[in-house]
Structure formats: C-alpha cells, structure tokens
N, C-alpha and C. Protein backbone atom coordinates (compact mmCIF):
# COMPACT_ATOMS: atom_id res chain seq x y z
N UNK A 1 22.50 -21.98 24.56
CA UNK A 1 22.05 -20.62 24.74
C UNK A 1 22.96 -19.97 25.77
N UNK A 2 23.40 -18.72 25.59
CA UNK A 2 24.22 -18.09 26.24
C UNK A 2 23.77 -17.53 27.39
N UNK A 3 24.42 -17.07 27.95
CA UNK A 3 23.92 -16.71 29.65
C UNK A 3 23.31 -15.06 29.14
N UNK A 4 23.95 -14.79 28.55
CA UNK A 4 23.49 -13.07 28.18
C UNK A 4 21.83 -13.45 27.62
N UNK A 5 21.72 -14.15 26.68
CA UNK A 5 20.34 -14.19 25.93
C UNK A 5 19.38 -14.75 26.96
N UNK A 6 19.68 -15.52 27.88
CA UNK A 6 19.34 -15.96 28.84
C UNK A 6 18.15 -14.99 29.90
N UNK A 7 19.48 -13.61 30.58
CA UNK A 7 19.15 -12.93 30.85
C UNK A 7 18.45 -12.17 30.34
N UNK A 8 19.10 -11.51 29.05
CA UNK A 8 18.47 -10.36 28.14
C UNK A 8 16.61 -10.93 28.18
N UNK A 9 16.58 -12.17 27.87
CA UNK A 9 15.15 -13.08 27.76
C UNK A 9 14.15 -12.79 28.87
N UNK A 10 14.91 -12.97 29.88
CA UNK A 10 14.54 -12.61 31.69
C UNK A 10 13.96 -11.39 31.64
N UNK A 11 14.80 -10.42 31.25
CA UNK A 11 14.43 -8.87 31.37
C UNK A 11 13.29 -8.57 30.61
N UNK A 12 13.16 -8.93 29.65
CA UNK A 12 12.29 -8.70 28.35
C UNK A 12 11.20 -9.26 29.07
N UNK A 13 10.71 -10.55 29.81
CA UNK A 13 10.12 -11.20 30.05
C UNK A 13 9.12 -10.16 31.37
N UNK A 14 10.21 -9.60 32.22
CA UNK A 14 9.78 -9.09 33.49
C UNK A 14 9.03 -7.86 33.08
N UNK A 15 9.73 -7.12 31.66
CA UNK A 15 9.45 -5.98 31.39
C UNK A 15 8.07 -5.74 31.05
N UNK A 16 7.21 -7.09 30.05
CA UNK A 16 6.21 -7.21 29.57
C UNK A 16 5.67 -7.35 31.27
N UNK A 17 5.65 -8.38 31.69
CA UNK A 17 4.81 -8.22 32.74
C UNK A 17 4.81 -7.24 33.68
N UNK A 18 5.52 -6.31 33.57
CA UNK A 18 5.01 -5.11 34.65
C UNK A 18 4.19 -4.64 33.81
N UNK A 19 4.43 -4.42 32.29
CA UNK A 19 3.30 -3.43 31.67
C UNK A 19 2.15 -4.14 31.54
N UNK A 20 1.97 -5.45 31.60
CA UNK A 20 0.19 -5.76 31.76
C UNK A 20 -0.19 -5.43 33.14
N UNK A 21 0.69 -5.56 34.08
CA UNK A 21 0.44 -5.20 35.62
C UNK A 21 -0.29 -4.02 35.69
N UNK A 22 0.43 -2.82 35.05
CA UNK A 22 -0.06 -1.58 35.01
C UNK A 22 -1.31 -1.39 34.12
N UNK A 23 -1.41 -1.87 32.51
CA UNK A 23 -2.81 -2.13 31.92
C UNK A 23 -3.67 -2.89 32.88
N UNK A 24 -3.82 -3.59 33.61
CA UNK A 24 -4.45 -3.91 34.35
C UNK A 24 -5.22 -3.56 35.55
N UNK A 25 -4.34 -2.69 36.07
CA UNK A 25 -4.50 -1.75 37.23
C UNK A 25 -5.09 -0.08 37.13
N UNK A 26 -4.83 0.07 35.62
CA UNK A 26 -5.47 1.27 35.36
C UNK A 26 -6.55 1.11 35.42
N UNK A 27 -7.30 2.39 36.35
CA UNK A 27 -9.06 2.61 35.77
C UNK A 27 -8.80 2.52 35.00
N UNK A 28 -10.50 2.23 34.60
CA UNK A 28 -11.06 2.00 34.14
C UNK A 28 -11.73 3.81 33.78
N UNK A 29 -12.16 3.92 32.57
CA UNK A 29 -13.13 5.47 32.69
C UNK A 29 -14.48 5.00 33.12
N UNK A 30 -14.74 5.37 34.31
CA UNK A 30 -16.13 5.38 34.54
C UNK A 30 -16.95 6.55 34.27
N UNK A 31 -18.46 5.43 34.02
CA UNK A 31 -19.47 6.57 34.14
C UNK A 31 -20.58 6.34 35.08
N UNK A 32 -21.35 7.17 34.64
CA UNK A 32 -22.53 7.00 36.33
C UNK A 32 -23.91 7.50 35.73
N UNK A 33 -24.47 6.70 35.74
CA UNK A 33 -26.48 7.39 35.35
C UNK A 33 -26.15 7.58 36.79
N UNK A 34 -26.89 9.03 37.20
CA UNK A 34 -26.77 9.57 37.93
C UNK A 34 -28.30 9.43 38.68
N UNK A 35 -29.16 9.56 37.49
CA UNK A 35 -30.89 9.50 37.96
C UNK A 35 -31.60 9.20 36.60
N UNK A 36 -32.60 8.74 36.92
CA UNK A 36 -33.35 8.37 35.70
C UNK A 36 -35.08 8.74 35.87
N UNK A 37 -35.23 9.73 35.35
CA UNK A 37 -36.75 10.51 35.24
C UNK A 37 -38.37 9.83 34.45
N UNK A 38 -39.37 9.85 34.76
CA UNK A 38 -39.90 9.21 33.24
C UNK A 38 -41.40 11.09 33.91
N UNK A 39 -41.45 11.18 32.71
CA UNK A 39 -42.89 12.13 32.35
C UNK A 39 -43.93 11.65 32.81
N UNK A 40 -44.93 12.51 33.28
CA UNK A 40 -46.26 12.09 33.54
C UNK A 40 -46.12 11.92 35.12
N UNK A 41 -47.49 11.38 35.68
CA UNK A 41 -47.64 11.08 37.09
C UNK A 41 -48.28 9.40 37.26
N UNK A 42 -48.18 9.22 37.81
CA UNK A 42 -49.19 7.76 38.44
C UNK A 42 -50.64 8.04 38.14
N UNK A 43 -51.46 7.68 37.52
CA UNK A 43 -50.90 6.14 36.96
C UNK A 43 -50.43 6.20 35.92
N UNK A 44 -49.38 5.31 35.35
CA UNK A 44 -49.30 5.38 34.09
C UNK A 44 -49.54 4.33 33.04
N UNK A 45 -50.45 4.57 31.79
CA UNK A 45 -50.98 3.88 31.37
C UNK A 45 -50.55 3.33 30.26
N UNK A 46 -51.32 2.00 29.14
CA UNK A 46 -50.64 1.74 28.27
C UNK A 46 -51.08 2.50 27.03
N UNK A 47 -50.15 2.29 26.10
CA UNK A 47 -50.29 3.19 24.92
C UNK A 47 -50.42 4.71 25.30
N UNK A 48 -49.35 5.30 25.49
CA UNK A 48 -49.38 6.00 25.75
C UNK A 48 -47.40 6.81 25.88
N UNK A 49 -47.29 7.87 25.53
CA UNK A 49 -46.17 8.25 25.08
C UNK A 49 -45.30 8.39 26.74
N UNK A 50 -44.18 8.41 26.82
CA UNK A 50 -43.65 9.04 28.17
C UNK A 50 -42.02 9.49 27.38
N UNK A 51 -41.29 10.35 28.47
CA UNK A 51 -40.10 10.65 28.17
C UNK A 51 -39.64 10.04 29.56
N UNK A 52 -38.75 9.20 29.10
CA UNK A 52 -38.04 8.69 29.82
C UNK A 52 -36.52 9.32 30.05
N UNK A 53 -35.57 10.13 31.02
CA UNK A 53 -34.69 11.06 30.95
C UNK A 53 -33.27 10.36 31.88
N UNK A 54 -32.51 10.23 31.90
CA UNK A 54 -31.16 10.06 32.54
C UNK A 54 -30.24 11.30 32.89
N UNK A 55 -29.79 11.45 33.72
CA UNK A 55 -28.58 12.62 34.44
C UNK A 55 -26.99 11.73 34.01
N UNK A 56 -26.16 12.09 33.31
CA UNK A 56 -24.85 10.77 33.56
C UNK A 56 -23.68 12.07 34.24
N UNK A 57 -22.87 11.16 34.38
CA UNK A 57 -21.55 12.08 35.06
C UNK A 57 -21.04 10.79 34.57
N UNK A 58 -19.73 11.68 35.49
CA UNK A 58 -17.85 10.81 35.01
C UNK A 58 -17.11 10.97 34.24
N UNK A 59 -15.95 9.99 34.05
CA UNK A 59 -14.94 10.20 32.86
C UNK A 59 -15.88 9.70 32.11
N UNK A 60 -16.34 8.81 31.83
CA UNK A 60 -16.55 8.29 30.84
C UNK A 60 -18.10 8.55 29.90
N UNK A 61 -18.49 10.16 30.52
CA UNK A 61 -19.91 10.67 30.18
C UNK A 61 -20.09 10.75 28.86
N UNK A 62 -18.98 10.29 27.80
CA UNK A 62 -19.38 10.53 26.55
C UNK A 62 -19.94 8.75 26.36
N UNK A 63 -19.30 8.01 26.32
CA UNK A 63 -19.62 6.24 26.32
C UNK A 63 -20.93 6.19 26.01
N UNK A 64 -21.45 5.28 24.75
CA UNK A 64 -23.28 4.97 24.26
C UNK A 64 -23.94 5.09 25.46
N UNK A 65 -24.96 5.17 25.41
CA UNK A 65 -26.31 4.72 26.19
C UNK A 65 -27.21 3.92 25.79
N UNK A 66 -27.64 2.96 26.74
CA UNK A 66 -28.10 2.24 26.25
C UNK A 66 -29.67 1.77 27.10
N UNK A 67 -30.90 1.60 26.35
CA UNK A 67 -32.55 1.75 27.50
C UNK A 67 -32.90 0.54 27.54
N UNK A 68 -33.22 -0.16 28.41
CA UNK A 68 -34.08 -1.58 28.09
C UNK A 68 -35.90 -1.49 28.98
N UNK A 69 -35.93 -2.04 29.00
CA UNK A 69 -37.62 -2.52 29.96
C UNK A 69 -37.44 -3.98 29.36
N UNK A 70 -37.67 -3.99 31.03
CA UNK A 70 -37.70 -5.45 31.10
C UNK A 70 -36.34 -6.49 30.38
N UNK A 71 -35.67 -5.66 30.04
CA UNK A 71 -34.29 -6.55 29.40
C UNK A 71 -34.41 -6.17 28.03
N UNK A 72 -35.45 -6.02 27.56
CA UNK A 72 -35.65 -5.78 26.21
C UNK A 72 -35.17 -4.64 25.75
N UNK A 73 -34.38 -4.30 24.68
CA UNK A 73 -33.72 -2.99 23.58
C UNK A 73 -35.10 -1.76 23.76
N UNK A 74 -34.86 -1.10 23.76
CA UNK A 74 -35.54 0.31 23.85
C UNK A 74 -35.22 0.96 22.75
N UNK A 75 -33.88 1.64 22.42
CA UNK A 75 -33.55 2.22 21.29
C UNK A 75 -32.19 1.85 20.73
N UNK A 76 -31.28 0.57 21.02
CA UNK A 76 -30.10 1.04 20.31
C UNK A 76 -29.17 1.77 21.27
N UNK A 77 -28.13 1.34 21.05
CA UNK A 77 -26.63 2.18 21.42
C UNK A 77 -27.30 4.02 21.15
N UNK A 78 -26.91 4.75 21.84
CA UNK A 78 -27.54 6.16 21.65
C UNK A 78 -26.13 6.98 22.62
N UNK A 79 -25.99 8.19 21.67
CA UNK A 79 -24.61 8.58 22.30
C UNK A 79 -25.19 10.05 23.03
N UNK A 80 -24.93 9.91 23.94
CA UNK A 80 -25.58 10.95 25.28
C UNK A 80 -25.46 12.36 24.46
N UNK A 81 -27.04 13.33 24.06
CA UNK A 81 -26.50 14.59 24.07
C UNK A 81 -27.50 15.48 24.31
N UNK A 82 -27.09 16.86 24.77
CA UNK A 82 -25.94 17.03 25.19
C UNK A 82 -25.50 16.61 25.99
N UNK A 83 -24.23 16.79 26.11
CA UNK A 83 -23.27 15.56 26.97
C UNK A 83 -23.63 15.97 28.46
N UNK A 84 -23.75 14.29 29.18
CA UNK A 84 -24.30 14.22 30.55
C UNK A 84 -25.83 14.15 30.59
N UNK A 85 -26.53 13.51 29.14
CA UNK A 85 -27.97 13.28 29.61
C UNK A 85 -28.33 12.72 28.09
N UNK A 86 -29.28 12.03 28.92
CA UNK A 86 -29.73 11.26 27.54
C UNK A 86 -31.52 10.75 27.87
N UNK A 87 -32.23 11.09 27.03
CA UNK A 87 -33.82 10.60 26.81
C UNK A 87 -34.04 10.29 25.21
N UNK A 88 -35.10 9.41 26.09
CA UNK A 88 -36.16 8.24 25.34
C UNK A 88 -37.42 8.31 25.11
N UNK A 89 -38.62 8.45 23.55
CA UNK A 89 -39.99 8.42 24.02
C UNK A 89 -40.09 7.02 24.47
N UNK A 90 -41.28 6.87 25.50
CA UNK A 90 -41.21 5.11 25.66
C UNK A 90 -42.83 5.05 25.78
N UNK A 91 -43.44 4.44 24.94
CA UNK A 91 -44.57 4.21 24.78
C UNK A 91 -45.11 2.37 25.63
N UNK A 92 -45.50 2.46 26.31
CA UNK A 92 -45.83 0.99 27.03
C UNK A 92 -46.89 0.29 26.20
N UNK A 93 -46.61 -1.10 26.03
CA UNK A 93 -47.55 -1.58 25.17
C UNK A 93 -48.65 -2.82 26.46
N UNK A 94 -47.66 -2.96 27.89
CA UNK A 94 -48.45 -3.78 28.44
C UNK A 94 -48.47 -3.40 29.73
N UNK A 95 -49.63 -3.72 30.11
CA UNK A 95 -49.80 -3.65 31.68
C UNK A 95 -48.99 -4.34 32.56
N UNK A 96 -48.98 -3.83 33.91
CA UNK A 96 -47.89 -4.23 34.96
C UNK A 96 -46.35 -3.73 35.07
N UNK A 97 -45.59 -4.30 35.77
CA UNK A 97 -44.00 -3.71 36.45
C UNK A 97 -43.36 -3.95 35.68
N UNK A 98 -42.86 -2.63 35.10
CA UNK A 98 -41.47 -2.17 33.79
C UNK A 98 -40.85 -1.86 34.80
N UNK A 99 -38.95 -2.65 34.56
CA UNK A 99 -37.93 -2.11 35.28
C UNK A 99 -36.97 -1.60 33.88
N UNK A 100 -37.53 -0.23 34.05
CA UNK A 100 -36.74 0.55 32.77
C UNK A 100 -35.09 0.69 33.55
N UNK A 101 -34.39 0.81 32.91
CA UNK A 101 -32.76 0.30 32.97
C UNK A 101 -31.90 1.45 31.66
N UNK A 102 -31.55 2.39 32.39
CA UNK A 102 -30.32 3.04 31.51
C UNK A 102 -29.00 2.71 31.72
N UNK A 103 -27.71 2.06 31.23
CA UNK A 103 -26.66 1.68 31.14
C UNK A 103 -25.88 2.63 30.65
N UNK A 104 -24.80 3.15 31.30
CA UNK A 104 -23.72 3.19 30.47
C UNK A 104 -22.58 3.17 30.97
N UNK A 105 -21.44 2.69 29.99
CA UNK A 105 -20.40 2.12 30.59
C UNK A 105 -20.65 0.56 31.21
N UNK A 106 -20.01 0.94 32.85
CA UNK A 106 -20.32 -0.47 33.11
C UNK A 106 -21.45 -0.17 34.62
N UNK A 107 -22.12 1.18 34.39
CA UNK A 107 -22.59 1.53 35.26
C UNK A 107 -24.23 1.39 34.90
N UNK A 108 -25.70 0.72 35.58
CA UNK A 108 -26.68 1.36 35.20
C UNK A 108 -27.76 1.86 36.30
N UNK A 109 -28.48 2.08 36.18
CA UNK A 109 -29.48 2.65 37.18
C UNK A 109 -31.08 1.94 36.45
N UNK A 110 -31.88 1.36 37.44
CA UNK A 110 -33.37 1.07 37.24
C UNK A 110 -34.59 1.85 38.03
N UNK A 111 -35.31 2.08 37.44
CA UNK A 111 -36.66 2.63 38.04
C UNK A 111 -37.78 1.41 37.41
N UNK A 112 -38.63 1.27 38.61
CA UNK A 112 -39.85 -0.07 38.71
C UNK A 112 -40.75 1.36 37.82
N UNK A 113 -41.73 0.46 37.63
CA UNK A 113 -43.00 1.45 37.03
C UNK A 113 -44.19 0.70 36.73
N UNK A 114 -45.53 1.04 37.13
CA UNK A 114 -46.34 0.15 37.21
C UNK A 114 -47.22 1.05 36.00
N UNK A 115 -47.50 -0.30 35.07
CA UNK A 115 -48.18 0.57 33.60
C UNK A 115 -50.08 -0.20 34.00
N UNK A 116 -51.02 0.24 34.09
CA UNK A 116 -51.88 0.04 33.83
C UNK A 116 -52.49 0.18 32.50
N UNK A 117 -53.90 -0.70 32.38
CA UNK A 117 -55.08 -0.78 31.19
C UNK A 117 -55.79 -0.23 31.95
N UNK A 118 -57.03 0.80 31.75
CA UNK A 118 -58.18 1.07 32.20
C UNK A 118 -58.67 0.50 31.63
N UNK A 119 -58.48 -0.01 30.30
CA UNK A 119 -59.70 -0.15 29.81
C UNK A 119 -59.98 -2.06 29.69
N UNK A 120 -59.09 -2.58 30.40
CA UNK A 120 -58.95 -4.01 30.62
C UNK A 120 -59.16 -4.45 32.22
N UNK A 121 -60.14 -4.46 32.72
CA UNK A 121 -60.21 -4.79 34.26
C UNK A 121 -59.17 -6.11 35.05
N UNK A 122 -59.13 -6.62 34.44
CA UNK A 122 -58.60 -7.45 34.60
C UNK A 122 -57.00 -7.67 34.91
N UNK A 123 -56.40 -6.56 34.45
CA UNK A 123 -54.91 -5.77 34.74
C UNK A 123 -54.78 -5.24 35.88
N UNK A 124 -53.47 -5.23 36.27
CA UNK A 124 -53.21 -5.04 37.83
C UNK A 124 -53.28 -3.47 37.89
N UNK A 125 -53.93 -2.68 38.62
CA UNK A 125 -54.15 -1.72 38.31
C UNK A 125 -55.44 -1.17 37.26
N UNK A 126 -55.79 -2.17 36.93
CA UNK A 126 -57.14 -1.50 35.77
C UNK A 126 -57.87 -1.78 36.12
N UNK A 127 -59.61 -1.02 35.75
CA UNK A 127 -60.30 -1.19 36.12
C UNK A 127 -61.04 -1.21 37.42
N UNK A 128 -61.66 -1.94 38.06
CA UNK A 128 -62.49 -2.33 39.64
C UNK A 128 -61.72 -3.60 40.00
N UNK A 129 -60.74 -3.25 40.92
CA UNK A 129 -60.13 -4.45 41.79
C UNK A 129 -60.80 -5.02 42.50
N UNK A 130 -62.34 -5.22 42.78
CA UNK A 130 -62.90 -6.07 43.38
C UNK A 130 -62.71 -5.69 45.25
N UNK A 131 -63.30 -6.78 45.76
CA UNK A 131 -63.83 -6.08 47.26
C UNK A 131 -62.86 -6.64 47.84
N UNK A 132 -61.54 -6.21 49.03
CA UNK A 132 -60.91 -6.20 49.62
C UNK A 132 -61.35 -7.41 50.49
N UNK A 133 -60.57 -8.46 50.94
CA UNK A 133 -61.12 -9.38 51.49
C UNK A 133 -62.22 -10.55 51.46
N UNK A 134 -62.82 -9.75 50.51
CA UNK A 134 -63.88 -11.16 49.82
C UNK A 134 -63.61 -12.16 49.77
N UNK A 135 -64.21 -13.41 49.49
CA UNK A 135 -63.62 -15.01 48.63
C UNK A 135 -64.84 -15.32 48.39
N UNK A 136 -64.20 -16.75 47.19
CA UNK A 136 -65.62 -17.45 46.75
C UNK A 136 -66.21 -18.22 47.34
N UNK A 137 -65.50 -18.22 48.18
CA UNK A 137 -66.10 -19.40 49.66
C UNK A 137 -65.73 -20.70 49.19
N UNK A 138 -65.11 -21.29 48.04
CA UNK A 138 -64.18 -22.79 47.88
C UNK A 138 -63.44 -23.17 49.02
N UNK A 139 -62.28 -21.95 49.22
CA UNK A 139 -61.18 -22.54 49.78
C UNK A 139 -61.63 -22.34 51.12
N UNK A 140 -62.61 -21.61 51.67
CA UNK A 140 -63.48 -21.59 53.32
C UNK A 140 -63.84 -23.00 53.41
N UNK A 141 -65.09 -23.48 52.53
CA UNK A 141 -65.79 -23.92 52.71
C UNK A 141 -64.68 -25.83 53.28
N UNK A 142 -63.46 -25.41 51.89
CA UNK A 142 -63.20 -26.92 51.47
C UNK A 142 -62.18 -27.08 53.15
N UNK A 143 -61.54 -25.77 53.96
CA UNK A 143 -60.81 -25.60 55.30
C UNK A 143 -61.95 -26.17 55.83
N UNK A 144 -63.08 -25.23 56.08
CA UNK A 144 -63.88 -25.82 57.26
C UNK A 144 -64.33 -27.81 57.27
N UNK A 145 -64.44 -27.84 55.83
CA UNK A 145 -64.45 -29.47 55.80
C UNK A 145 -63.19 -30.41 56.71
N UNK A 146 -62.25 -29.86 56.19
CA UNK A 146 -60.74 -30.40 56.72
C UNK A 146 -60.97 -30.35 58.11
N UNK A 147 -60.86 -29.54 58.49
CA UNK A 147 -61.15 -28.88 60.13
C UNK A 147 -62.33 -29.62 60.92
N UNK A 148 -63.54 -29.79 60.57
CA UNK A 148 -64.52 -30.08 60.84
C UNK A 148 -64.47 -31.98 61.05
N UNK A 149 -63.41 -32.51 59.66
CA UNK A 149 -63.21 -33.71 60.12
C UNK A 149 -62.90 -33.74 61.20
N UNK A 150 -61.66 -33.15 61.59
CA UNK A 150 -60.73 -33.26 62.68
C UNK A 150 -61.50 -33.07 63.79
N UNK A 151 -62.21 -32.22 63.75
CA UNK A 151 -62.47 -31.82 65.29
C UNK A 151 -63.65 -32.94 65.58
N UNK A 152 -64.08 -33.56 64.35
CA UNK A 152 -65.37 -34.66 64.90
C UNK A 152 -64.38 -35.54 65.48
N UNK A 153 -62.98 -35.93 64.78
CA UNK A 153 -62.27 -37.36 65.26
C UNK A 153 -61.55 -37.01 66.34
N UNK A 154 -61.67 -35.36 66.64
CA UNK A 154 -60.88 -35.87 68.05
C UNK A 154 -61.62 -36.55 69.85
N UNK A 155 -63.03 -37.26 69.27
CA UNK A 155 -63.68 -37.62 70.87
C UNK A 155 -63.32 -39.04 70.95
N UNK A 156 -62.48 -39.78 69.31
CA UNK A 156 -63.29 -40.90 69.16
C UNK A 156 -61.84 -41.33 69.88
C-alpha cells in the first residue's frame, strides 16, 4: 500500500470522525411540558370525567405527546394541537394516588392526584375515616404485657 492511500485513508478517516463529533454535539430539539392542569377541584372522585391539560414550549413543540397514570397509556402518541398544548378526558376508575405524567420529547412533567370512592368507605379518602387516634387495644394491650413482664423481672 502506497504512502498516498495511506494518507488519503488517514484523512478520510479523521474527516468521518469530526462529522460524528459534530452529530453528536448538536442539540438536541427540545421540548418542555411547561404545566400540566386537570378540571374540577378536590376531591376528586372515581368515575368520573376530568380534562387533563398541558402548556408545551421549545424547539421541539410540535414532537407526539404522550399521557400515562401510573405508567399506564392514557391515549396513544397524540400530536399537540393547537401547537403548544395538548388535553386529555381522563376518567379514574380507582381510588387513591394517580401520578398523571405528560411527556414529550425527552422532557415530562407529573402531577400526584388523590382519586377517592364515596361510595366505598373503605378507600383512602372515602367515606368515614374513623376516629383519629383510636386502637383496638391488641397492640396496647399485647405492649403493656411485654412491659409489664419486664418491669415485674426487674426486683428479682
């Protein structure tokens, strides 16, 4: 192999790697959920409709959108419009903490949300939460046993 092809090889070689250098180094188009809204007030309950709303900015404000709760699909890839916002109906099917999640790009934003049952007492938030401080007296009763050994064995 000749010293020219050699080189010529070299150059070619250096040339590619500056241009992944630079693909590499380019932003990226970002985007940004800016805020994420849901309808209604506290409490919010199950079965029951809400609009769930996003603000986006950036380069990259056209890029899908995408809703989850709880990790779970909401609607599908959804392409922001009009551009810079995007909503969801979101109907809750269960009681307790939804971390609804709008994505887009490589950017997302979460809001917690606590869904109650009224009509299930037994749900965090539903129903009669019972008396603040109460107990069934088990775990008193079964301490004071523990305790009560002790303090007899400490004369002996």
């Amino acid at each position: 192999m000749s010293s020219i092809s050699r080189r010529l090889g070299a150059g070619i070689a250096g040339i590619a790697t500056a241009a992944a250098v630079v693909v590499l180094a380019a932003p990226q188009a970002s985007a940004t959920v800016d805020s994420i809204t849901i309808s209604g007030s506290d409490p919010h309950t199950v079965n029951t409709e809400y609009t769930l709303t996003a603000n986006l900015s950036g380069a990259g404000i056209g890029l899908l959108v995408y809703w989850t709760d709880n990790g779970n699909d909401l609607s599908g890839p959804k392409v922001p419009w009009p551009v810079g916002y995007s909503s969801i109906t979101w109907k809750p099917t269960t009681a307790g903490q939804h971390l609804l999640t709008c994505s887009q790009g490589g950017n997302t934003k979460t809001i917690a949300v606590n869904v109650t049952d009224p009509s299930n007492p037994g749900t965090p938030g539903g129903g009669n939460p019972g008396t603040p401080g109460g107990s069934s007296g088990s775990a008193s009763k079964t301490l004071g046993g523990l305790l009560g050994g002790l303090s007899g064995s400490a004369g002996s």
